[in-house]
Protein backbone atom coordinates (compact mmCIF):
# COMPACT_ATOMS: atom_id res chain seq x y z
CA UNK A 1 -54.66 -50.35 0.58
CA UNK A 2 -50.98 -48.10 0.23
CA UNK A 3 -48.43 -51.19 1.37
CA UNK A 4 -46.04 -48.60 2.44
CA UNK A 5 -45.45 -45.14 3.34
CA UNK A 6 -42.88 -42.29 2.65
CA UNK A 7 -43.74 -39.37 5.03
CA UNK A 8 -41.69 -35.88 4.54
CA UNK A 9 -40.93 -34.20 7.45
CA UNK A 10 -40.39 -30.61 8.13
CA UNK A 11 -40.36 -27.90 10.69
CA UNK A 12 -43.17 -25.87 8.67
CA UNK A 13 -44.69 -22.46 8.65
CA UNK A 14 -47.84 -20.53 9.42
CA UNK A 15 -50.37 -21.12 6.78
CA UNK A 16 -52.37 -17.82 7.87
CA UNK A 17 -51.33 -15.10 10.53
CA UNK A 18 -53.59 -16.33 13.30
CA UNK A 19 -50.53 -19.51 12.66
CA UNK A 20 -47.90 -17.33 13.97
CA UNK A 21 -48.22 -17.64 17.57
CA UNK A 22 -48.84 -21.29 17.43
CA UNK A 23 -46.03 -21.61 15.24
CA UNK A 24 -43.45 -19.98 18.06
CA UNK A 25 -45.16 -21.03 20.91
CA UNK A 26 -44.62 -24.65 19.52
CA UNK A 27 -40.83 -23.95 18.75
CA UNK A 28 -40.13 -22.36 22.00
CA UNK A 29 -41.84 -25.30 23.82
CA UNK A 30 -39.66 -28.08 22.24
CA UNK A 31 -36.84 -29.31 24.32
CA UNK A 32 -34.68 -29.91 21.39
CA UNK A 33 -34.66 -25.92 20.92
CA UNK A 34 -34.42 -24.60 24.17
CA UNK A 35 -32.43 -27.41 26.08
CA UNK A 36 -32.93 -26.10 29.47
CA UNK A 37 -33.67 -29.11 32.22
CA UNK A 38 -36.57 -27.35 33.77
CA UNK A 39 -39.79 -27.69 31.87
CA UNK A 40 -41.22 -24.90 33.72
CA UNK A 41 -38.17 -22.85 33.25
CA UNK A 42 -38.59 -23.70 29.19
CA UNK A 43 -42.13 -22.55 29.66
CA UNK A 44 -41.52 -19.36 30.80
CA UNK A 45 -38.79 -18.21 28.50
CA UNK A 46 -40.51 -19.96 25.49
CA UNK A 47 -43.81 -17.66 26.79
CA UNK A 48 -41.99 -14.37 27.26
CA UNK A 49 -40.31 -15.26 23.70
CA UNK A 50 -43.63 -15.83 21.79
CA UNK A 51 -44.74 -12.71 23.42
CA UNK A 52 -42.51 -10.71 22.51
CA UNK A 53 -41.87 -11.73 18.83
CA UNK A 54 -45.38 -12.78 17.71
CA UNK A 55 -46.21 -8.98 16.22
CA UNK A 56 -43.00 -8.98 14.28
CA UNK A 57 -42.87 -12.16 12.93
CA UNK A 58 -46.56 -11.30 12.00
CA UNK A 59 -45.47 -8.42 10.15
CA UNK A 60 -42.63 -10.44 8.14
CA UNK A 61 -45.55 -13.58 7.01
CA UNK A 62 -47.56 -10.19 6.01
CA UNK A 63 -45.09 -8.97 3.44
CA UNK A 64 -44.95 -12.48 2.29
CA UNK A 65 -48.41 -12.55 1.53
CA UNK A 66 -49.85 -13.80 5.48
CA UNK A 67 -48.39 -17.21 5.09
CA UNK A 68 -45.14 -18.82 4.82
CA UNK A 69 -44.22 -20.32 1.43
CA UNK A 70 -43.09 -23.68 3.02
CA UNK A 71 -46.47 -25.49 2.71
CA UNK A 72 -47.44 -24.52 -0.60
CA UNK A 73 -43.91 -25.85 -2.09
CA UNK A 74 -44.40 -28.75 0.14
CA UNK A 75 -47.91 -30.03 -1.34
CA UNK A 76 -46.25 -29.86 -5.06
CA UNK A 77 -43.28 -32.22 -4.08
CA UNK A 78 -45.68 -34.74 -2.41
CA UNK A 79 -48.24 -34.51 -5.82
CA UNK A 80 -44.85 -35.24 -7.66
CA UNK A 81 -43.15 -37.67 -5.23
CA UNK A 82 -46.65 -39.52 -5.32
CA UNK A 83 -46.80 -39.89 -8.85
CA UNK A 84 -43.15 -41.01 -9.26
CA UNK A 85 -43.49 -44.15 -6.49
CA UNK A 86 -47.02 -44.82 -7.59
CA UNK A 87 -50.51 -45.98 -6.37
CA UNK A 88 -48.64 -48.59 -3.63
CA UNK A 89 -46.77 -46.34 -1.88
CA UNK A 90 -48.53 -43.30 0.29
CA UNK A 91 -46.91 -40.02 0.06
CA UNK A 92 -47.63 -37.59 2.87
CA UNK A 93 -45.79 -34.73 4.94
CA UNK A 94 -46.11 -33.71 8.44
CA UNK A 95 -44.95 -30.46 9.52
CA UNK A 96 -43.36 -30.26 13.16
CA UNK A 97 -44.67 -26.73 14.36
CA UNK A 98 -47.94 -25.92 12.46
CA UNK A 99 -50.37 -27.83 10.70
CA UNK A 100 -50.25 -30.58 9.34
CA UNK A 101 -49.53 -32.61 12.48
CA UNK A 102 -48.27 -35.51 13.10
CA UNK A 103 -51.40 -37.36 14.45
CA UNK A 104 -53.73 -36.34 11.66
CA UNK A 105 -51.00 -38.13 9.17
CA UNK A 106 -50.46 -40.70 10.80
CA UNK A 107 -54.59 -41.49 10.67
CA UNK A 108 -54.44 -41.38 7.30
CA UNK A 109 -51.44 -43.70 7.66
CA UNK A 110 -53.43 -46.17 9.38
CA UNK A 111 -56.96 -46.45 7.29
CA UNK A 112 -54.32 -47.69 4.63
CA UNK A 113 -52.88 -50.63 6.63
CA UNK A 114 -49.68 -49.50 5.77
CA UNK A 115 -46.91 -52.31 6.97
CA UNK A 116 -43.32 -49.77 6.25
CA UNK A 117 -43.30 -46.13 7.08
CA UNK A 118 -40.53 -44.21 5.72
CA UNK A 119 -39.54 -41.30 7.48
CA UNK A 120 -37.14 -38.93 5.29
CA UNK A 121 -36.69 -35.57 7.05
CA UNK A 122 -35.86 -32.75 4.70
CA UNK A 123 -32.78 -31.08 6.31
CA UNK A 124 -29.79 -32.22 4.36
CA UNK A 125 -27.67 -32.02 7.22
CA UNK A 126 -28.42 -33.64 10.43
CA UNK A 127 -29.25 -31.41 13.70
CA UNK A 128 -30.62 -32.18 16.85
CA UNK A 129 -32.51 -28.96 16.93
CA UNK A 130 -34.23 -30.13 13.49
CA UNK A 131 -33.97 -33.56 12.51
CA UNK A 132 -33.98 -35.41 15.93
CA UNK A 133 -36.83 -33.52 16.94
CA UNK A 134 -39.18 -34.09 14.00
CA UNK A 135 -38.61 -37.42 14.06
CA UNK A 136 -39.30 -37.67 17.93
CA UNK A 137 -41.90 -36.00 17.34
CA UNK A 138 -43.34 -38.54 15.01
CA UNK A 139 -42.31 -41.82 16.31
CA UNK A 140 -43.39 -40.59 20.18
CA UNK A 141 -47.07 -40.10 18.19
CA UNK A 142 -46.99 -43.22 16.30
CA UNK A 143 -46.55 -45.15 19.49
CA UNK A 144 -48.28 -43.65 21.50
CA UNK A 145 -51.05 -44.83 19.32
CA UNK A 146 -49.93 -48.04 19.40
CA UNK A 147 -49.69 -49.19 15.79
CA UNK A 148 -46.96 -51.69 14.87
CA UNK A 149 -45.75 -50.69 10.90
CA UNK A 150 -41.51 -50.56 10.66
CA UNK A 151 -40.75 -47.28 10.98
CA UNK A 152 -37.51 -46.19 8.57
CA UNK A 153 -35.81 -43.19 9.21
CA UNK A 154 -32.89 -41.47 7.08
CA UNK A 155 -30.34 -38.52 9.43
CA UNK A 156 -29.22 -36.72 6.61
CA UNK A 157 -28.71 -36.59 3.12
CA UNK A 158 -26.14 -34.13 2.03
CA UNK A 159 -23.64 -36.13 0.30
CA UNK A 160 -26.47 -37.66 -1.79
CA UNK A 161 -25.12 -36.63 -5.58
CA UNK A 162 -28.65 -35.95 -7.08
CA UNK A 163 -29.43 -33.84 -4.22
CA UNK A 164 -26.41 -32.11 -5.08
CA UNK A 165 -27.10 -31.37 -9.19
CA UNK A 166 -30.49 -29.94 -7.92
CA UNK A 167 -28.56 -27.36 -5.90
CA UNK A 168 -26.04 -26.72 -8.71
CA UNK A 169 -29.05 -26.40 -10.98
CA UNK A 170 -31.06 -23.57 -8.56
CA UNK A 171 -26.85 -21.85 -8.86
CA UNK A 172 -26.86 -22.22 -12.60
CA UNK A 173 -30.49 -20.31 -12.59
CA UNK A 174 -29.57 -17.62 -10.93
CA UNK A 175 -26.31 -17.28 -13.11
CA UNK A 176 -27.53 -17.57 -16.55
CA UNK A 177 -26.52 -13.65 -17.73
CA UNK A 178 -23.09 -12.94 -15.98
CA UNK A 179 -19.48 -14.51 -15.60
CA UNK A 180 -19.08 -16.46 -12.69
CA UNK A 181 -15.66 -14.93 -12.14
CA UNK A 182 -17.30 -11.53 -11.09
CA UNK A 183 -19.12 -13.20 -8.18
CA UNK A 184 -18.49 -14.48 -4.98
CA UNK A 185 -20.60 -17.06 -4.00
CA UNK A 186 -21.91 -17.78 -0.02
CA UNK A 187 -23.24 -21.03 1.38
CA UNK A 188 -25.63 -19.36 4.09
CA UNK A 189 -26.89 -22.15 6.66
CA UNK A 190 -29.25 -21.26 9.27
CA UNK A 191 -27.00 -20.62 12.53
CA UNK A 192 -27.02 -22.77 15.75
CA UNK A 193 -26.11 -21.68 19.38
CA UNK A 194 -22.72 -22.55 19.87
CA UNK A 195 -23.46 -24.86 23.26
CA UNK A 196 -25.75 -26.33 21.19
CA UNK A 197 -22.38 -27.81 18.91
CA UNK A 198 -20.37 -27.57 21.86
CA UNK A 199 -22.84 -30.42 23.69
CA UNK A 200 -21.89 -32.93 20.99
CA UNK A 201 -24.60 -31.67 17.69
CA UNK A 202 -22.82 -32.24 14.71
CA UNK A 203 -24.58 -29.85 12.35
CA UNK A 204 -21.63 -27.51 12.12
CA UNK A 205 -19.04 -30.73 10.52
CA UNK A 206 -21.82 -31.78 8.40
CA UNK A 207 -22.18 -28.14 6.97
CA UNK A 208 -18.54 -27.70 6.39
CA UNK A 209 -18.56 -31.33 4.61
CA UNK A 210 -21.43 -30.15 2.21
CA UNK A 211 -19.64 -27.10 1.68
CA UNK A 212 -16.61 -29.08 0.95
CA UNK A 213 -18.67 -31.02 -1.77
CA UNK A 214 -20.05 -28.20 -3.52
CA UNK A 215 -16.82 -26.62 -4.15
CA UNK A 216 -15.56 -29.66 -6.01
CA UNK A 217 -18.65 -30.02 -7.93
CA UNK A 218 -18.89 -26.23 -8.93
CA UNK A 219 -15.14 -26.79 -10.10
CA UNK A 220 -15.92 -30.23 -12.15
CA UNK A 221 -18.46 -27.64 -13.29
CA UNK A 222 -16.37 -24.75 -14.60
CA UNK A 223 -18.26 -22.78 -12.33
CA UNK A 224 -15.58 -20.80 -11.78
CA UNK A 225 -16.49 -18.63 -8.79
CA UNK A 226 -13.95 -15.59 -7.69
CA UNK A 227 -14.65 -17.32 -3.88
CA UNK A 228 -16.51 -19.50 -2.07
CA UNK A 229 -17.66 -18.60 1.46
CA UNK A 230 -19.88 -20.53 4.45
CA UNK A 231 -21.76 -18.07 7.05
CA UNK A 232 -24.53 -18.52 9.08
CA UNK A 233 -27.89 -16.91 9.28
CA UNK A 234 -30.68 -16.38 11.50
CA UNK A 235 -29.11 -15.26 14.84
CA UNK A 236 -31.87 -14.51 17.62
CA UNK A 237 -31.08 -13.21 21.33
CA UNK A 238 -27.42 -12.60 22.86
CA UNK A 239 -26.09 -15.79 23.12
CA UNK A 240 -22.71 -16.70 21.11
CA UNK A 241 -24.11 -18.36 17.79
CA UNK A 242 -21.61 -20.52 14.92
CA UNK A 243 -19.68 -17.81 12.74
CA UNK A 244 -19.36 -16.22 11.08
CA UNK A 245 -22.32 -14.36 10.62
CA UNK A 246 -23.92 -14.09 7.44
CA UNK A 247 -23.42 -9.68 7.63
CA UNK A 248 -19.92 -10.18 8.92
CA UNK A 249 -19.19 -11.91 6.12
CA UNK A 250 -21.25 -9.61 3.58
CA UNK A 251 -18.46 -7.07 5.18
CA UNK A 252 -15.04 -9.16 3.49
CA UNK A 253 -16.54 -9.90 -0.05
CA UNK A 254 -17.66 -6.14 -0.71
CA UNK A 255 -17.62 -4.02 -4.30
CA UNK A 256 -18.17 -7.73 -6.11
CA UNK A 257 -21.14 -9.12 -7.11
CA UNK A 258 -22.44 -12.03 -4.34
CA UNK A 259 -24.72 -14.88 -4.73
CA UNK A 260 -26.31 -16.50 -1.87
CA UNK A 261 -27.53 -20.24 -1.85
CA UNK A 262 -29.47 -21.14 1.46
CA UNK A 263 -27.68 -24.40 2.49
CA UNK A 264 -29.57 -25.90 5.25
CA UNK A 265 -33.05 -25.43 3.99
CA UNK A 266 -34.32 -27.77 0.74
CA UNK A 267 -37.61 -25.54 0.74
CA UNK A 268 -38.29 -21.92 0.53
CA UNK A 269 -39.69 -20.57 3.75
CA UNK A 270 -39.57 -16.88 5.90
CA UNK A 271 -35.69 -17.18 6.05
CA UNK A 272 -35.04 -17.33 2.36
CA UNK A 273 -38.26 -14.74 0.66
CA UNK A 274 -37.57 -13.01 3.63
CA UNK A 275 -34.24 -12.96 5.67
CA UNK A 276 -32.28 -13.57 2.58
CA UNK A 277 -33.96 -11.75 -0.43
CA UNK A 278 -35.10 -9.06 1.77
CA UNK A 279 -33.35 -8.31 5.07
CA UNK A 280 -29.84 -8.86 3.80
CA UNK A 281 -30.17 -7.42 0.11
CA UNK A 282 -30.79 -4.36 1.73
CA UNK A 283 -27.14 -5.23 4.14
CA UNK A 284 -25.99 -5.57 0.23
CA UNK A 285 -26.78 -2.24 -0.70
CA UNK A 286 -25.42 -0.80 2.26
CA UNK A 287 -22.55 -1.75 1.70
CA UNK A 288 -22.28 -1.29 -2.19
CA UNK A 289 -22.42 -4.32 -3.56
CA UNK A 290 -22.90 -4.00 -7.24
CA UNK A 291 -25.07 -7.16 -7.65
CA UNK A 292 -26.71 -9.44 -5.01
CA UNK A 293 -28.42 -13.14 -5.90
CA UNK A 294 -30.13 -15.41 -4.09
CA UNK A 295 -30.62 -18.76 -5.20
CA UNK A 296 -34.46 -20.73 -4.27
CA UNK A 297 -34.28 -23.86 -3.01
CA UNK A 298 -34.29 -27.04 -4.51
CA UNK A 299 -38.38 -27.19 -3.81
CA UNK A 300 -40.21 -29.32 -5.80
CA UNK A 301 -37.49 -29.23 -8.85
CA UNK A 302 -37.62 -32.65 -10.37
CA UNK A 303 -33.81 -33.48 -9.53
CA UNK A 304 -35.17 -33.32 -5.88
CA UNK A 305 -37.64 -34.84 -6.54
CA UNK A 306 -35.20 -37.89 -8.40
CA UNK A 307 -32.94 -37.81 -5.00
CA UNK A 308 -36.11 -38.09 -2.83
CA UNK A 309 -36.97 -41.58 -5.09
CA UNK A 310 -33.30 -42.64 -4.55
CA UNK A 311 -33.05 -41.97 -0.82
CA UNK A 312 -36.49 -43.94 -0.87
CA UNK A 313 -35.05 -46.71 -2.87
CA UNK A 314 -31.85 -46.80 -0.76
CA UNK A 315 -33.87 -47.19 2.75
CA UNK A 316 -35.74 -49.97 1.09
């Protein structure tokens, strides 16, 4: 029997393209996404979303091979996480929107006896939208089935200094063959609804603080970028959304080389292959850059896989 527990949580992906639907009918139907009162009014809007974007999004998870990459990545840092805490400690992930679920893990969870879950979502920076609802999400399911292990939970862990080499490292990668004085270099986090920061979500100050971090690293690192820039990514429907955008901001560094490093995601998914190394390298072109990068995410590197011990280690 596992004594403990360290479960990663996430907000996931489809696995095939009958997933896709689920996956946005499950987004659109969390309150922590669309924060209307009215559960019938978040119903509705979530259903005439889903309808209309299940075809597209369809077509994006089929030009990256009819699944998202998030799972895949996902099952290599648990096999490594595993073997790094060892055979006392289970090591599990539970994905918020698509398979796995949370009550399937926490089964598993429970045949062990385990006494100490430990509940480490991966977004480095805390959001309502992200890491409040996965780990409602979890808890409300682990009590609703009435089992009584101590639940752990970390917010965020973006000032964690490991965390930060293994994003330096995925920079480094990615600038092996040129000067880093020809470049321009752009922290893209995914974007939030301004009410959303405006109702009290502090997402936005802990992006700027990462941001803040990273630029004294890169220095302590000779990394000697021409400038350093935050924008946001992702923007869906006509609400105002944090800025500035991530093509607004493709627009002020033009005729230099740009490299892109996705801030708020720690595994590659639809918005990096896709949004990112797709949908905006072809902004890039437009608008003549000479070179455009994008960085992966940390995934299952093994410096992530050193901060995910630590973090453990630290909750202890």
């Amino acid at each position: 029997m596992k004594k403990e527990a360290v479960i990663l949580l996430n907000m996931g992906g489809p696995n095939n393209l009958e997933e896709v639907e689920m996956f946005l009918k499950n987004m659109f139907a969390d309150k922590n996404i669309l924060t209307m009162k009215s559960n019938l009014l978040r119903k509705f809007v979530g259903g005439m979303i889903t309808f209309t974007r299940t075809e597209s999004s369809q077509d994006i998870y089929r030009q990256l091979g009819g699944k998202s990459p998030i799972v895949g990545h996902t099952k290599k840092l648990v096999q490594k996480l595993q073997k790094r805490l060892g055979e006392d400690v289970l090591v599990d992930f539970v994905m918020r929107y698509t398979p796995p679920f949370a009550p399937e893990v926490i089964e598993k969870i429970n045949k062990e006896k385990v006494q100490k879950i430990y509940l480490i979502p991966l977004y480095p920076q805390y959001s309502t939208t992200t890491t409040k609802s996965s780990l409602e999400d979890f808890e409300e399911h682990y009590h609703d089935i009435g089992e009584d292990a101590i639940l752990v939970e970390i917010k965020h862990f973006f000032e964690n200094k490991t965390y930060n080499k293994a994003i330096v490292e995925r920079i480094k990668e990615q600038m092996q063959d040129v000067k880093y004085e020809d470049f321009d270099i752009i922290f893209s986090a995914h974007g939030l609804p301004q009410k959303i920061v405006d109702a009290g979500d502090v997402y936005q100050r802990h992006v700027e603080k990462h941001v803040d971090i990273l630029k004294e690293i890169l220095q302590d690192e000779n990394m000697n970028f021409h400038e350093t820039h935050l924008a946001y990514q992702s923007k869906v429907g006509p609400m105002e959304w944090l800025k500035p955008s991530l093509e607004d901001k493709l627009k002020t560094v033009r005729n230099r080389g740009v490299i892109i490093f996705p801030l708020a995601f720690t595994i590659d998914n639809s918005e990096t292959d896709f949004e990112l190394e797709i949908e905006y390298r072809e902004i890039a072109e437009e608008l003549g850059f000479k070179e455009y990068r994008v960085c992966r995410c940390p995934n299952d590197s093994e410096l992530f896989v050193d901060a995910l011990e630590e973090i453990y280690e630290k909750m202890k």
